[in-house]
Protein backbone atom coordinates (compact mmCIF):
# COMPACT_ATOMS: atom_id res chain seq x y z
CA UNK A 1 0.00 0.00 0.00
CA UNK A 2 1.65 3.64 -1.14
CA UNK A 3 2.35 5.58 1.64
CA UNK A 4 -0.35 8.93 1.40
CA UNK A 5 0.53 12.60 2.53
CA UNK A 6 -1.98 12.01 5.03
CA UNK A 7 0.09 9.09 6.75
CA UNK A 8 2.81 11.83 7.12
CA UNK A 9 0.49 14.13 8.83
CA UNK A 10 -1.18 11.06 11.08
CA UNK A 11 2.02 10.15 11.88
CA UNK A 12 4.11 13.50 12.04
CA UNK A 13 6.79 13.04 9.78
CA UNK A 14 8.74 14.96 7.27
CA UNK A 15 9.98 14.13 3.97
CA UNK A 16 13.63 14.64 3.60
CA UNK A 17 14.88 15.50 0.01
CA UNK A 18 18.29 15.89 -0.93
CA UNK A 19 19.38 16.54 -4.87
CA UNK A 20 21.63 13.49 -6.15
CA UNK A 21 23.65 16.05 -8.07
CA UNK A 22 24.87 19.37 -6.10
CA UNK A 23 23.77 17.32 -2.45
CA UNK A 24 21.34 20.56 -1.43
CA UNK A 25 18.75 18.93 0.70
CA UNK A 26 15.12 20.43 2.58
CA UNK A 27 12.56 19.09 4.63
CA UNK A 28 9.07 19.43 4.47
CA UNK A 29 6.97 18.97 7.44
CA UNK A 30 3.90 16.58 7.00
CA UNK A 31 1.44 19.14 7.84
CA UNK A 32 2.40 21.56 5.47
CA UNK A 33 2.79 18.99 2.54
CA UNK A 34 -1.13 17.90 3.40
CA UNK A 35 -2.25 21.55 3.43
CA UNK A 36 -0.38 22.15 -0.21
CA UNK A 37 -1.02 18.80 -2.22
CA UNK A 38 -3.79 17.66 0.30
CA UNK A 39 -3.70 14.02 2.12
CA UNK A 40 -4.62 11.56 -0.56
CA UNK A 41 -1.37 12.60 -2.58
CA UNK A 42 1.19 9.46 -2.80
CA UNK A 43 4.66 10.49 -1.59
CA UNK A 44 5.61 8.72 -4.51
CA UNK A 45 3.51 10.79 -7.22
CA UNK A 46 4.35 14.18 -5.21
CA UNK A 47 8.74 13.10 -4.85
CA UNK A 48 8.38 12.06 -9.48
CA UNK A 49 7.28 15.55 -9.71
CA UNK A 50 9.49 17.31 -7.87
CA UNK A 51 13.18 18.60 -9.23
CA UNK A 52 15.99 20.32 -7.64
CA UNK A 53 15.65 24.26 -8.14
CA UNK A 54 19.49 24.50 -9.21
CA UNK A 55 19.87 21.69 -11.61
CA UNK A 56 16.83 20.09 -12.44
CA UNK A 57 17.69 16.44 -10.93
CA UNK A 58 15.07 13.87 -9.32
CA UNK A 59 16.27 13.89 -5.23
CA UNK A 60 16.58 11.42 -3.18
CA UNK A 61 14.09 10.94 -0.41
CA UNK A 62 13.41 9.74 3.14
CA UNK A 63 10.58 9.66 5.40
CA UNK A 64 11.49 10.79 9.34
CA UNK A 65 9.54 10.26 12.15
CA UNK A 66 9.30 12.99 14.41
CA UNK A 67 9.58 10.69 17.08
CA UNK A 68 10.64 7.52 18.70
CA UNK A 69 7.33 5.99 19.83
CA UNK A 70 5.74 6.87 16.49
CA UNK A 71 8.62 4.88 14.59
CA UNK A 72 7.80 2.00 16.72
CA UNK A 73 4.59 2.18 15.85
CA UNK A 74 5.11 2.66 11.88
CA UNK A 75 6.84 -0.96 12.33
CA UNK A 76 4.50 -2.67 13.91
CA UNK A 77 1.64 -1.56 11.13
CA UNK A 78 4.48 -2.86 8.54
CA UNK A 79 5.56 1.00 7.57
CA UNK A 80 9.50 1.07 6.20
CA UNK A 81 10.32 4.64 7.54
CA UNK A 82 13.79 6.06 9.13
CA UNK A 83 14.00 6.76 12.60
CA UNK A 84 14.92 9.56 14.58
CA UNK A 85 18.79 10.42 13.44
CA UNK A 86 18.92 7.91 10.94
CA UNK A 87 21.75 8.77 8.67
């Protein structure tokens, strides 16, 4: 099942991006993503659309969890999602 904006949001996460070319890297908070592209968006269909302002290149991504309890949580519904810190 596709991970939606509004799991972010439930969940409070951000999505980490960081451009594979020139390394620049943001985070959006899952709140603000849901108010933008609104909760039924895919993190996959938002992350294909999205290009880094400087050079134009697809980023990497990674879901955070804001905290520890909701990682454990994430895992035990069967989520794959980084951790506090995770590097």
């Amino acid at each position: 099942m596709p991970i939606r904006l509004g799991d972010l949001d439930d969940d409070d996460a951000e999505l980490q991006l960081r451009c594979r070319q020139c390394g620049k890297s943001v985070a959006y908070p899952g709140k603000y993503l849901v108010r933008r592209f609104g909760e039924w968006t895919t993190v996959t269909a938002l992350v294909a659309r999205m290009r880094c302002a400087k050079d134009r290149m697809v980023p990497d991504v990674r879901i955070v969890l804001c905290s520890t309890e909701a990682s454990r949580e994430a895992l035990r519904r069967g989520i794959s999602v980084h951790p506090p810190g995770w590097k």
